[in-house]
PDB file of N, CA and C in Angstrom:
ATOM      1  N   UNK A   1    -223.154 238.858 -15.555  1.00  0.00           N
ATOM      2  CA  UNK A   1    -223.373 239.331 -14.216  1.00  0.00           C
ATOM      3  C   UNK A   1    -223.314 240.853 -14.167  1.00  0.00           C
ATOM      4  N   UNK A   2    -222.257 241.474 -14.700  1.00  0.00           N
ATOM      5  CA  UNK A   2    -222.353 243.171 -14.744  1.00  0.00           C
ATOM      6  C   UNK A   2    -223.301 244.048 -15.633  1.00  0.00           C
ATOM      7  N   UNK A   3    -224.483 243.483 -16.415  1.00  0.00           N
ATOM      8  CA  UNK A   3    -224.903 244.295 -16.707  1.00  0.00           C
ATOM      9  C   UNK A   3    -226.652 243.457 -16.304  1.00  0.00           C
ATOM     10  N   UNK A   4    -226.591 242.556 -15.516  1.00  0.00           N
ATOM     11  CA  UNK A   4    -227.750 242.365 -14.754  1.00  0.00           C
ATOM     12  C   UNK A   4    -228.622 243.790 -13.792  1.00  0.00           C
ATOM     13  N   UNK A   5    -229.612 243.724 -13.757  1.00  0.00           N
ATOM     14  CA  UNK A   5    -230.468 244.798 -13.099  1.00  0.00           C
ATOM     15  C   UNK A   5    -231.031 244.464 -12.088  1.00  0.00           C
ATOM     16  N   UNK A   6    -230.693 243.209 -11.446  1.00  0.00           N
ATOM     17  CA  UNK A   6    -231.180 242.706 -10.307  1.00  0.00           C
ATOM     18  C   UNK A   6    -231.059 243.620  -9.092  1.00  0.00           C
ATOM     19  N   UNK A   7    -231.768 243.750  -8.301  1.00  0.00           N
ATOM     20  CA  UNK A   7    -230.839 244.216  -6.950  1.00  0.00           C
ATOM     21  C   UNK A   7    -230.246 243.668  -6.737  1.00  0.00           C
ATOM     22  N   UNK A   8    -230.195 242.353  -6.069  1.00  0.00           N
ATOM     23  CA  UNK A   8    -228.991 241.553  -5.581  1.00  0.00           C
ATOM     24  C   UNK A   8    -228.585 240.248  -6.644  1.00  0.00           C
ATOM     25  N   UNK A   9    -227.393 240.406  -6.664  1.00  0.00           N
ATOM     26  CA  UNK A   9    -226.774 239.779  -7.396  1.00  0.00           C
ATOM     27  C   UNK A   9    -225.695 238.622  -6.722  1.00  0.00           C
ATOM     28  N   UNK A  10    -225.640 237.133  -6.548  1.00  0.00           N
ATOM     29  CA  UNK A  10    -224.599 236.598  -6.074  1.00  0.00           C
ATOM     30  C   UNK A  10    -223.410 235.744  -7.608  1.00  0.00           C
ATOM     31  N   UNK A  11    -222.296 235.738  -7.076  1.00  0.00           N
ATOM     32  CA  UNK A  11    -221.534 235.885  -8.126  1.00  0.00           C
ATOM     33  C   UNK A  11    -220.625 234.631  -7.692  1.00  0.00           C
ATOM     34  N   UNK A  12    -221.475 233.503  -7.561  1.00  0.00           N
ATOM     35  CA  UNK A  12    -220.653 231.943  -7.706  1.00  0.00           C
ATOM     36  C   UNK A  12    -219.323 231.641  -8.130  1.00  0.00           C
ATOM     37  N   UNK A  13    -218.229 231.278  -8.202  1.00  0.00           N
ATOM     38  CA  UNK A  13    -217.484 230.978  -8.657  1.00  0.00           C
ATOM     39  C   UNK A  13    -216.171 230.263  -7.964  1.00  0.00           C
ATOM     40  N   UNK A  14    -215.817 228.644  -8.716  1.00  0.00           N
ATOM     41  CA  UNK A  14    -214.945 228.355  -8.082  1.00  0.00           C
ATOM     42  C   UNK A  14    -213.409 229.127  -7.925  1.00  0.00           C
ATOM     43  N   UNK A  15    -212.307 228.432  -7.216  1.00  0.00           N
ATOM     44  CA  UNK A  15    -211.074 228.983  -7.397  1.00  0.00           C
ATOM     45  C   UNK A  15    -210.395 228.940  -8.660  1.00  0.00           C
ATOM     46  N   UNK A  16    -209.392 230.206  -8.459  1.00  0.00           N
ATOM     47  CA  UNK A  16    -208.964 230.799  -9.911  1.00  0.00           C
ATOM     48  C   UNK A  16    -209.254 230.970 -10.823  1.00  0.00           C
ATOM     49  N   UNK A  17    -211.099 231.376 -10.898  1.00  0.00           N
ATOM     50  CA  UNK A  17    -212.223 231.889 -11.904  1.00  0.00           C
ATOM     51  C   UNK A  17    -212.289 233.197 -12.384  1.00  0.00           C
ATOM     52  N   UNK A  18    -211.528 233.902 -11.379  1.00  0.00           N
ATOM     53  CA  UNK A  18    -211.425 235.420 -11.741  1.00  0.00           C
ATOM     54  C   UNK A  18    -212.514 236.132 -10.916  1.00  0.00           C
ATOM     55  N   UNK A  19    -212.628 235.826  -9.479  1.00  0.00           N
ATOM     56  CA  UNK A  19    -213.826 236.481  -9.023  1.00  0.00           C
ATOM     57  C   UNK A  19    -212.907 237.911  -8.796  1.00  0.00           C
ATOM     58  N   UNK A  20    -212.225 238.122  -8.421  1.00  0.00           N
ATOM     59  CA  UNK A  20    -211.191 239.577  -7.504  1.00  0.00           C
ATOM     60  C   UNK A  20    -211.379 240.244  -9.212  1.00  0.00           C
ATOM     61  N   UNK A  21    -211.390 239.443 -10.334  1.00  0.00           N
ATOM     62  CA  UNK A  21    -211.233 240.258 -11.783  1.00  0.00           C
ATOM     63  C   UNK A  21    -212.814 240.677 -11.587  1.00  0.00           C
ATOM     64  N   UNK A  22    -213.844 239.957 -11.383  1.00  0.00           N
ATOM     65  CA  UNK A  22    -214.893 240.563 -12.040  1.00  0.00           C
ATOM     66  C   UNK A  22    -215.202 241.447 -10.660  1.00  0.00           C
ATOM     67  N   UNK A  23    -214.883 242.179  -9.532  1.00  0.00           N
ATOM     68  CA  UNK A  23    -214.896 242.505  -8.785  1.00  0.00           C
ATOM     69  C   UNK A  23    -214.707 243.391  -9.023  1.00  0.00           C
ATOM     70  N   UNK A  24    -213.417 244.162  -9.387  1.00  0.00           N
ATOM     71  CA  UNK A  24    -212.947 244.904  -9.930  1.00  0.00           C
ATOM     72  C   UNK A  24    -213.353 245.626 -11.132  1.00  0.00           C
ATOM     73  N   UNK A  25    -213.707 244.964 -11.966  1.00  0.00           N
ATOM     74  CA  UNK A  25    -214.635 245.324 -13.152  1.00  0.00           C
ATOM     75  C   UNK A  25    -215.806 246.009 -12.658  1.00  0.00           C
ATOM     76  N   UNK A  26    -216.671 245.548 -11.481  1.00  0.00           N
ATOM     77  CA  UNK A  26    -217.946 245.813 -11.439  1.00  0.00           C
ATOM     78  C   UNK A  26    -217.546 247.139 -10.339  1.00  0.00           C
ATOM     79  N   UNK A  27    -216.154 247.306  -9.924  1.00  0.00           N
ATOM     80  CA  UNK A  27    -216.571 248.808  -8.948  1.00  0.00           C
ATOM     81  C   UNK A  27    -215.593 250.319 -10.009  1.00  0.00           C
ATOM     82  N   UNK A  28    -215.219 249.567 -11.332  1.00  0.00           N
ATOM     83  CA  UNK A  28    -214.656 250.669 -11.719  1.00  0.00           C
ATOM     84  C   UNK A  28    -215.563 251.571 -12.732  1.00  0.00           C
ATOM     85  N   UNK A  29    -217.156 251.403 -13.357  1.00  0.00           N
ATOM     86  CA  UNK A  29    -217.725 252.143 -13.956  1.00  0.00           C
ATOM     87  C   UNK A  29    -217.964 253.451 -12.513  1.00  0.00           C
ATOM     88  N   UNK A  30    -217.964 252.645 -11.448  1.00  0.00           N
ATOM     89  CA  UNK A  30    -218.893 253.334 -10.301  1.00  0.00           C
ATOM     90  C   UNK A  30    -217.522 254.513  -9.882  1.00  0.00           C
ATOM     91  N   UNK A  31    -216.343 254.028 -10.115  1.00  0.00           N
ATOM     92  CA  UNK A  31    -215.412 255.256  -9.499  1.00  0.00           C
ATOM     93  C   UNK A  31    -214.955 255.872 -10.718  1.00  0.00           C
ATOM     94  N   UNK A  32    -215.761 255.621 -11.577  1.00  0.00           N
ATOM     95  CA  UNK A  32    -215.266 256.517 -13.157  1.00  0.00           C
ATOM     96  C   UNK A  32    -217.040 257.292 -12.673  1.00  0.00           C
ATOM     97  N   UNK A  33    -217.480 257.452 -12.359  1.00  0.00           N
ATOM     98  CA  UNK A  33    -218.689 258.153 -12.030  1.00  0.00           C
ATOM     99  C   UNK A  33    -218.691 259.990 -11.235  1.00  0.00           C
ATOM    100  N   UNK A  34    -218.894 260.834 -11.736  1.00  0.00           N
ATOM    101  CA  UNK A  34    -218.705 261.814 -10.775  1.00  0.00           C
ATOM    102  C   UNK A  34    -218.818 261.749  -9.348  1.00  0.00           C
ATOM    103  N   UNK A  35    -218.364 262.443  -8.466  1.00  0.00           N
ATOM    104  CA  UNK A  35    -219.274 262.230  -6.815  1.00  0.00           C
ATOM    105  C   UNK A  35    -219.268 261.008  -6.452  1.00  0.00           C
ATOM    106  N   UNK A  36    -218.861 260.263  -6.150  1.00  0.00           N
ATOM    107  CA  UNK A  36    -218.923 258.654  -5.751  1.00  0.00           C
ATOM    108  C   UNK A  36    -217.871 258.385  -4.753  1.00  0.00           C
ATOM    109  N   UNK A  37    -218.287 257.834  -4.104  1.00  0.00           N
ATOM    110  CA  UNK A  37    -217.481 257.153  -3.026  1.00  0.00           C
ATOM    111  C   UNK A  37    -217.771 255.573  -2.502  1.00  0.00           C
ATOM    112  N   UNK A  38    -216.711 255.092  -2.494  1.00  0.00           N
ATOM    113  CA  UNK A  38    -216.935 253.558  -2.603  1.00  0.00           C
ATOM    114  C   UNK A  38    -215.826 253.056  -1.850  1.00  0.00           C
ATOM    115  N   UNK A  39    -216.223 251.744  -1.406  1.00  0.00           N
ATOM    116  CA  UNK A  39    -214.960 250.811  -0.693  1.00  0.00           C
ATOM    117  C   UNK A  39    -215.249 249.438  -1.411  1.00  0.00           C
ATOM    118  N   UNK A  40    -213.899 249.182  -0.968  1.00  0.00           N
ATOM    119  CA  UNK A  40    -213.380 247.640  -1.292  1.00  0.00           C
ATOM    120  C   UNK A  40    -213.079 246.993   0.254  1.00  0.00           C
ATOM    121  N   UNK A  41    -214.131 245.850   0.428  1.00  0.00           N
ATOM    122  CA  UNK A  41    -213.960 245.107   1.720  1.00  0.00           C
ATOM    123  C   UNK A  41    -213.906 243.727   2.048  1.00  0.00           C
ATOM    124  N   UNK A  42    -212.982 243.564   2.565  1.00  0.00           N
ATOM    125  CA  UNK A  42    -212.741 242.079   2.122  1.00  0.00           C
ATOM    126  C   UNK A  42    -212.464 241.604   3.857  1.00  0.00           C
ATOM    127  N   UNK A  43    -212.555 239.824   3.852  1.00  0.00           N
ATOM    128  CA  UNK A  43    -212.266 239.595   5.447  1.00  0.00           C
ATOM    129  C   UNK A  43    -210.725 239.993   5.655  1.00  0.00           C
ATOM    130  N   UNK A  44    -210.196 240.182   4.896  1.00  0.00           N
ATOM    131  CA  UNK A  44    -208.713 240.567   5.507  1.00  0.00           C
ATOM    132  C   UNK A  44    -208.507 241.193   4.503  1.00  0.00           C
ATOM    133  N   UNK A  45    -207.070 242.371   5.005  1.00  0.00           N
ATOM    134  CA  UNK A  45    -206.531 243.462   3.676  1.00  0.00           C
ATOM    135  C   UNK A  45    -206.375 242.618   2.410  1.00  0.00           C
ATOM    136  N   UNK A  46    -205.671 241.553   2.653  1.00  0.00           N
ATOM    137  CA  UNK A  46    -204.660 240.763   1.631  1.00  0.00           C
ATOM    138  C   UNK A  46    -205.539 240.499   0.420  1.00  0.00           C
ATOM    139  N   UNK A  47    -206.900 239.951   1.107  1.00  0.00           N
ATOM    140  CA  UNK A  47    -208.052 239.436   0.159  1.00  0.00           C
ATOM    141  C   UNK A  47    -208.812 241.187  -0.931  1.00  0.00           C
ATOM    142  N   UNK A  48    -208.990 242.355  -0.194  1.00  0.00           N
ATOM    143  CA  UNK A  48    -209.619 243.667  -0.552  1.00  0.00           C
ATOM    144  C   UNK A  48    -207.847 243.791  -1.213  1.00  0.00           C
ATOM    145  N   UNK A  49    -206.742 244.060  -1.238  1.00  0.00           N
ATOM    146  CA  UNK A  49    -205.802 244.365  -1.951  1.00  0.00           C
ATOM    147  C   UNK A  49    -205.765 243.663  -3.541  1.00  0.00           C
ATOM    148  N   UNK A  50    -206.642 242.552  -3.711  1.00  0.00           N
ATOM    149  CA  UNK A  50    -206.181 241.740  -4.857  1.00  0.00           C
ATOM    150  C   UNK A  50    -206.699 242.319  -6.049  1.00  0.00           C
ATOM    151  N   UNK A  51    -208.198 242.902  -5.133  1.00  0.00           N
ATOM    152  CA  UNK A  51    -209.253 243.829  -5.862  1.00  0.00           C
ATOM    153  C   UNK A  51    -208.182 245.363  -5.940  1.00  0.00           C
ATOM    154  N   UNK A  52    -207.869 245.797  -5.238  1.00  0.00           N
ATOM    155  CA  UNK A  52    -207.246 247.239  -5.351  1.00  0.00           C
ATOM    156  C   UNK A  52    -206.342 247.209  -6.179  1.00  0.00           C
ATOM    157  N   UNK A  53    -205.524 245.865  -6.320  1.00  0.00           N
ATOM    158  CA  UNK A  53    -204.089 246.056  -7.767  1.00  0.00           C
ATOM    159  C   UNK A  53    -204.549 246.399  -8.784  1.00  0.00           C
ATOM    160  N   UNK A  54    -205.671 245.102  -9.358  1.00  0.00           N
ATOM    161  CA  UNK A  54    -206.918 245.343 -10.472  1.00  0.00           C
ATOM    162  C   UNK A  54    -206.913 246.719 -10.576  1.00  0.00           C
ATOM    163  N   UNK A  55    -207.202 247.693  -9.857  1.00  0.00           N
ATOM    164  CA  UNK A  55    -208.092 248.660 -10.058  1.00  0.00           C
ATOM    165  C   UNK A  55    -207.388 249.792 -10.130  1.00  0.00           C
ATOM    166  N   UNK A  56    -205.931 249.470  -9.616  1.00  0.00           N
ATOM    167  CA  UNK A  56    -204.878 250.375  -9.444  1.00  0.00           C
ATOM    168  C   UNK A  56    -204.814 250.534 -11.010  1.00  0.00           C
ATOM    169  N   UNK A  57    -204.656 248.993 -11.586  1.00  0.00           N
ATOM    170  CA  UNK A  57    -203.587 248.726 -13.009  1.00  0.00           C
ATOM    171  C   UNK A  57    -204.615 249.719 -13.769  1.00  0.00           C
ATOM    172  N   UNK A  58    -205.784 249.169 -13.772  1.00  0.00           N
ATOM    173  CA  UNK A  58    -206.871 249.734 -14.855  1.00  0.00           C
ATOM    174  C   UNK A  58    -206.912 251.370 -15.043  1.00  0.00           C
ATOM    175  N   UNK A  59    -206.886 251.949 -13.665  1.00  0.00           N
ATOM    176  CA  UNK A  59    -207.267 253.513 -13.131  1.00  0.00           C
ATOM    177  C   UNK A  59    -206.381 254.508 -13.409  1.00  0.00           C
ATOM    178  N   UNK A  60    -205.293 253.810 -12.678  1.00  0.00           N
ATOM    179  CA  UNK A  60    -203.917 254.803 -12.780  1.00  0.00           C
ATOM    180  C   UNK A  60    -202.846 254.441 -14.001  1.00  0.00           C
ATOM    181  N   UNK A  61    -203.386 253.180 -13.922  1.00  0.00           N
ATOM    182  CA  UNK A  61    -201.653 253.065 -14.546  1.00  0.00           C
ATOM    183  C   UNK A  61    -202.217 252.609 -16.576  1.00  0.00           C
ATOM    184  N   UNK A  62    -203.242 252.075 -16.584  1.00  0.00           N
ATOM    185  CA  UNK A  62    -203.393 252.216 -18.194  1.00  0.00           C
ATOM    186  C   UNK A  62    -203.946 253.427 -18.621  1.00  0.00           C
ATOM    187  N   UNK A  63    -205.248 253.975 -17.552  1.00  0.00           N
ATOM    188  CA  UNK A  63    -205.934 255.009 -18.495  1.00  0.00           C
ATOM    189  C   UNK A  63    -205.057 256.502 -18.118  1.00  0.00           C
ATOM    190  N   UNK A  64    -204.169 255.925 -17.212  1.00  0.00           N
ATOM    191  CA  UNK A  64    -203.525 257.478 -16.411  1.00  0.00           C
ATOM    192  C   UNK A  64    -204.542 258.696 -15.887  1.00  0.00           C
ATOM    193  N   UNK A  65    -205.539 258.352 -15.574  1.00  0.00           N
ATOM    194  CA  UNK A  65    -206.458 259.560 -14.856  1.00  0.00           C
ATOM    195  C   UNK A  65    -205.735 260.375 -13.772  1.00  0.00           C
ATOM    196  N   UNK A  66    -205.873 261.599 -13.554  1.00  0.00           N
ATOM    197  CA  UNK A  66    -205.677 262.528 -12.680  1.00  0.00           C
ATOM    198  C   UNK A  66    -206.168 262.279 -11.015  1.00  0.00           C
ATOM    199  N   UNK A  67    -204.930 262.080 -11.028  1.00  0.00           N
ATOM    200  CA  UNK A  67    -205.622 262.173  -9.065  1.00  0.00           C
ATOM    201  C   UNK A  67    -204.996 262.982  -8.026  1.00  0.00           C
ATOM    202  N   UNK A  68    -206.056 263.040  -7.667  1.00  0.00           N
ATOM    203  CA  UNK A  68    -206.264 264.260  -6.358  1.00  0.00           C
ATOM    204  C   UNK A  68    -205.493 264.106  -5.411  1.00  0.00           C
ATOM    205  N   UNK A  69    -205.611 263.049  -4.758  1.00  0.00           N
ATOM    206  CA  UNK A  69    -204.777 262.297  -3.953  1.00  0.00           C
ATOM    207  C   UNK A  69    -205.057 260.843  -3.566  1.00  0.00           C
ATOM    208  N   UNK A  70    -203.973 260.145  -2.966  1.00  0.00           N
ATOM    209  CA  UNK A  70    -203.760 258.505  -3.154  1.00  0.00           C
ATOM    210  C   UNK A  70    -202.842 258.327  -1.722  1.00  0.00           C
ATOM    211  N   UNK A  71    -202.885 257.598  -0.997  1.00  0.00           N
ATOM    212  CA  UNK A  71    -202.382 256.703  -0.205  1.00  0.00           C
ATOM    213  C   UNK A  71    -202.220 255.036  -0.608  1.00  0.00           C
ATOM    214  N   UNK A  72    -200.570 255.188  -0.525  1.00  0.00           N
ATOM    215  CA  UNK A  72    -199.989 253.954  -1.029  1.00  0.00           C
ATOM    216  C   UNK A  72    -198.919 253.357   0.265  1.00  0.00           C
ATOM    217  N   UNK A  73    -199.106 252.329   0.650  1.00  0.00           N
ATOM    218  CA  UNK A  73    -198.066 252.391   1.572  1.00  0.00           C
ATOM    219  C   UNK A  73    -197.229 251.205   0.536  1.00  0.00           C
ATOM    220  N   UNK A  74    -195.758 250.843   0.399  1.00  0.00           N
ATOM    221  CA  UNK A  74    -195.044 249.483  -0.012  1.00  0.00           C
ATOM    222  C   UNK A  74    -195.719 249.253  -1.485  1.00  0.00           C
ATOM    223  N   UNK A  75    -196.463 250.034  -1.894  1.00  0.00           N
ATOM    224  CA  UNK A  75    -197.236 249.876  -3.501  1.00  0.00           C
ATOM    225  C   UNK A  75    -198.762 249.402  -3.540  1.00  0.00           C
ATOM    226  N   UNK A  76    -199.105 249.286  -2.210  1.00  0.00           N
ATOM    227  CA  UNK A  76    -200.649 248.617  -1.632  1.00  0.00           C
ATOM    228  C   UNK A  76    -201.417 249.928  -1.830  1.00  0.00           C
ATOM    229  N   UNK A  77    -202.554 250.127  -2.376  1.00  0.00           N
ATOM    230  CA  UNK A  77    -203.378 251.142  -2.398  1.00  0.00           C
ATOM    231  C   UNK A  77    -203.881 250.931  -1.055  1.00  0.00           C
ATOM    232  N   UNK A  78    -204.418 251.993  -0.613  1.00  0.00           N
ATOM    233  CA  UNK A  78    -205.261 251.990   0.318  1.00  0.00           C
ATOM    234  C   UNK A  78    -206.197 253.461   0.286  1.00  0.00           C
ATOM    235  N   UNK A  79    -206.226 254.258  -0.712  1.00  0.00           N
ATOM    236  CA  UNK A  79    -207.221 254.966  -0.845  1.00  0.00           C
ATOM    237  C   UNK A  79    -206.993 256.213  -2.229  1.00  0.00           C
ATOM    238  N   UNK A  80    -207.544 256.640  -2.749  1.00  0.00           N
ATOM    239  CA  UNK A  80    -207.519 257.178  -4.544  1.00  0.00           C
ATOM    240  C   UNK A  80    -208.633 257.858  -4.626  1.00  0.00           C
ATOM    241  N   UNK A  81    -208.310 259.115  -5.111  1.00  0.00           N
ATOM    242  CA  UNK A  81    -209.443 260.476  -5.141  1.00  0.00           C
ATOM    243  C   UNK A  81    -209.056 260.814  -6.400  1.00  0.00           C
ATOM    244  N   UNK A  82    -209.987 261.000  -7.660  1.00  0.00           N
ATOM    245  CA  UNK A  82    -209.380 260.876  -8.724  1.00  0.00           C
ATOM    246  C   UNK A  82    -210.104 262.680  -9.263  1.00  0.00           C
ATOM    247  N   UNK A  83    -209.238 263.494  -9.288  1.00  0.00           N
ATOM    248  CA  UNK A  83    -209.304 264.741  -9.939  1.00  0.00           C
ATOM    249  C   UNK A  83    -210.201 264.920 -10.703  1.00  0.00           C
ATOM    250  N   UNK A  84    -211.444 266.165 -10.747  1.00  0.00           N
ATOM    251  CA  UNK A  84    -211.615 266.085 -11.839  1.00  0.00           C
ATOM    252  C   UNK A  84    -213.220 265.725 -11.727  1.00  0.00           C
ATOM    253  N   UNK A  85    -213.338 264.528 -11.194  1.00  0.00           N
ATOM    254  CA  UNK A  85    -214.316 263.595 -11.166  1.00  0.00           C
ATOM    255  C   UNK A  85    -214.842 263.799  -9.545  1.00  0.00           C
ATOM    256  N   UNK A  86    -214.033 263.716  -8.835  1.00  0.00           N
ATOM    257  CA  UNK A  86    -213.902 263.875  -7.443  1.00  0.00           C
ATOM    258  C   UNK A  86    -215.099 262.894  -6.760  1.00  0.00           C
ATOM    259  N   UNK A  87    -214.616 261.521  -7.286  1.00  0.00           N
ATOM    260  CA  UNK A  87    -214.977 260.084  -6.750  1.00  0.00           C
ATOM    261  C   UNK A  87    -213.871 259.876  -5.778  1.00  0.00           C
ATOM    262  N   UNK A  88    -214.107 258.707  -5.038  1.00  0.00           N
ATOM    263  CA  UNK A  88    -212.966 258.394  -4.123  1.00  0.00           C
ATOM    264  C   UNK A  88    -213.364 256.499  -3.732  1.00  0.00           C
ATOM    265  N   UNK A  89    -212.032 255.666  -3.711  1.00  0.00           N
ATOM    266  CA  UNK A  89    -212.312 254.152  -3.724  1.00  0.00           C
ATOM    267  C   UNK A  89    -211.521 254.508  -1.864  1.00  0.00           C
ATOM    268  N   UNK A  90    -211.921 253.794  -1.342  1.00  0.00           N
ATOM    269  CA  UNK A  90    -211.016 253.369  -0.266  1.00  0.00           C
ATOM    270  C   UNK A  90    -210.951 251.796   0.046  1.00  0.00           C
ATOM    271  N   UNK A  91    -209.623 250.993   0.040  1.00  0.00           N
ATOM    272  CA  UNK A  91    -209.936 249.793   0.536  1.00  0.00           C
ATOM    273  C   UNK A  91    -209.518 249.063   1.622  1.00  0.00           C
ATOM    274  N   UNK A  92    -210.389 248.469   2.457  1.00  0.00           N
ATOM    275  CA  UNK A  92    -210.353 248.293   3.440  1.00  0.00           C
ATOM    276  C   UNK A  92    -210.676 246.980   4.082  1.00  0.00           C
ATOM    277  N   UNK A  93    -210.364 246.314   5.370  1.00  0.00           N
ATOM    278  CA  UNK A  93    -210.337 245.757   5.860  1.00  0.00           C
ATOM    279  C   UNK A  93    -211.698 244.830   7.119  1.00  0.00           C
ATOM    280  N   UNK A  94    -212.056 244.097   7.017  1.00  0.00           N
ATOM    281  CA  UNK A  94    -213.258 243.562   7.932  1.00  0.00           C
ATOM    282  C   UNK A  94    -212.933 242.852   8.991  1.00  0.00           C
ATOM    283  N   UNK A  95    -211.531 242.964   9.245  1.00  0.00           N
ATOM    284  CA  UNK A  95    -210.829 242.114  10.476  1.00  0.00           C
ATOM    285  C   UNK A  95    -211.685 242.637  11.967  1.00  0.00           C
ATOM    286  N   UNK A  96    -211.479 244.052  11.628  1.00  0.00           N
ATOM    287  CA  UNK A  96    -211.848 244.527  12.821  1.00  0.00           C
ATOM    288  C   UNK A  96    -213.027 245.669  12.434  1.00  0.00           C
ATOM    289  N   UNK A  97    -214.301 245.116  12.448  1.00  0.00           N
ATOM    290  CA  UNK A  97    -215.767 245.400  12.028  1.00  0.00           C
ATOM    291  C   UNK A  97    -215.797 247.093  12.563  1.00  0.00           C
ATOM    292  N   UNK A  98    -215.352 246.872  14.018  1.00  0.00           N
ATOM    293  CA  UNK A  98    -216.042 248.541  14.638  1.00  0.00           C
ATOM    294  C   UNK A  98    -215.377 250.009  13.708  1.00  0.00           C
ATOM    295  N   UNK A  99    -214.288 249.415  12.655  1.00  0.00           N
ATOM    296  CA  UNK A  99    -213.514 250.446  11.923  1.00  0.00           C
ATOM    297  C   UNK A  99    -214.275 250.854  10.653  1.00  0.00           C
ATOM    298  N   UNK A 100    -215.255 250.089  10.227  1.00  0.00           N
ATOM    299  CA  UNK A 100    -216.334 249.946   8.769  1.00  0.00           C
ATOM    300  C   UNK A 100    -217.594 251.079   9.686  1.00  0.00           C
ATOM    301  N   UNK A 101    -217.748 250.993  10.785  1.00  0.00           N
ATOM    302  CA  UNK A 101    -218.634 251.861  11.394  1.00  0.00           C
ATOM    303  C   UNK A 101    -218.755 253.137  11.039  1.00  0.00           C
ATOM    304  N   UNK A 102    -219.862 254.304  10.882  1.00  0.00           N
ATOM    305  CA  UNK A 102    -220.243 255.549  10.448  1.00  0.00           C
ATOM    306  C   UNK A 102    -220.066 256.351   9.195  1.00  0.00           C
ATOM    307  N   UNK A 103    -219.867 255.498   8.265  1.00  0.00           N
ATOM    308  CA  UNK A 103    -219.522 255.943   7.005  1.00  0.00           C
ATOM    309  C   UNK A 103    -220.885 255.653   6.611  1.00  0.00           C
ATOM    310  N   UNK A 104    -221.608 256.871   5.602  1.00  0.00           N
ATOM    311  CA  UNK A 104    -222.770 256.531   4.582  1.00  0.00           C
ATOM    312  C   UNK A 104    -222.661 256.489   3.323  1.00  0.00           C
ATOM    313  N   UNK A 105    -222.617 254.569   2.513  1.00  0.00           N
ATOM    314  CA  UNK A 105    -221.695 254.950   1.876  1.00  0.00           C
ATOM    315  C   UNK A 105    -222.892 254.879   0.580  1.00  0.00           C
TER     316      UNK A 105
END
């Protein structure tokens, strides 16, 4: 699935298949990318957080990259600007739609 060239891609999979893993996989070449800005959106935080640990573990905490700045509340990411590179992940929430509004992302 991640190195398909499709435009759209759907990514089947039953429970405890590792979809939040390959999720994660597929948005971290894009925030290892210069200039980039990206979100993680899920119908509720809890579901976009499972993806953000992933990405925490991979980003910060194995490869130790430099960051700019990070908002963590209780150990929950909720947003990572990584030095250097000056990409940025933010993750976020679809509970309440009108908050995803005016961003070009």
């Amino acid at each position: 699935m991640h190195s398909s060239r499709a435009k759209f891609r759907i990514n089947i999979q039953g429970r405890r298949s590792g979809k939040s893993w390959s999720a994660a996989k597929e948005i971290e070449p894009w925030l290892l990318s210069p200039n980039t800005r990206g979100w993680i959106v899920a119908p509720t935080y809890e579901l976009a957080d499972k993806i953000g640990r992933i990405v925490k573990e991979d980003i910060l905490l194995k490869l130790k990259l430099p960051v700019a700045a990070k908002k963590e509340i209780s150990g929950q990411l909720y947003y990572v600007k990584l030095a250097g590179l000056n990409s940025e992940l933010w993750v976020k929430s679809a509970d309440s739609p009108e908050s995803l509004i005016g961003e070009g992302l």
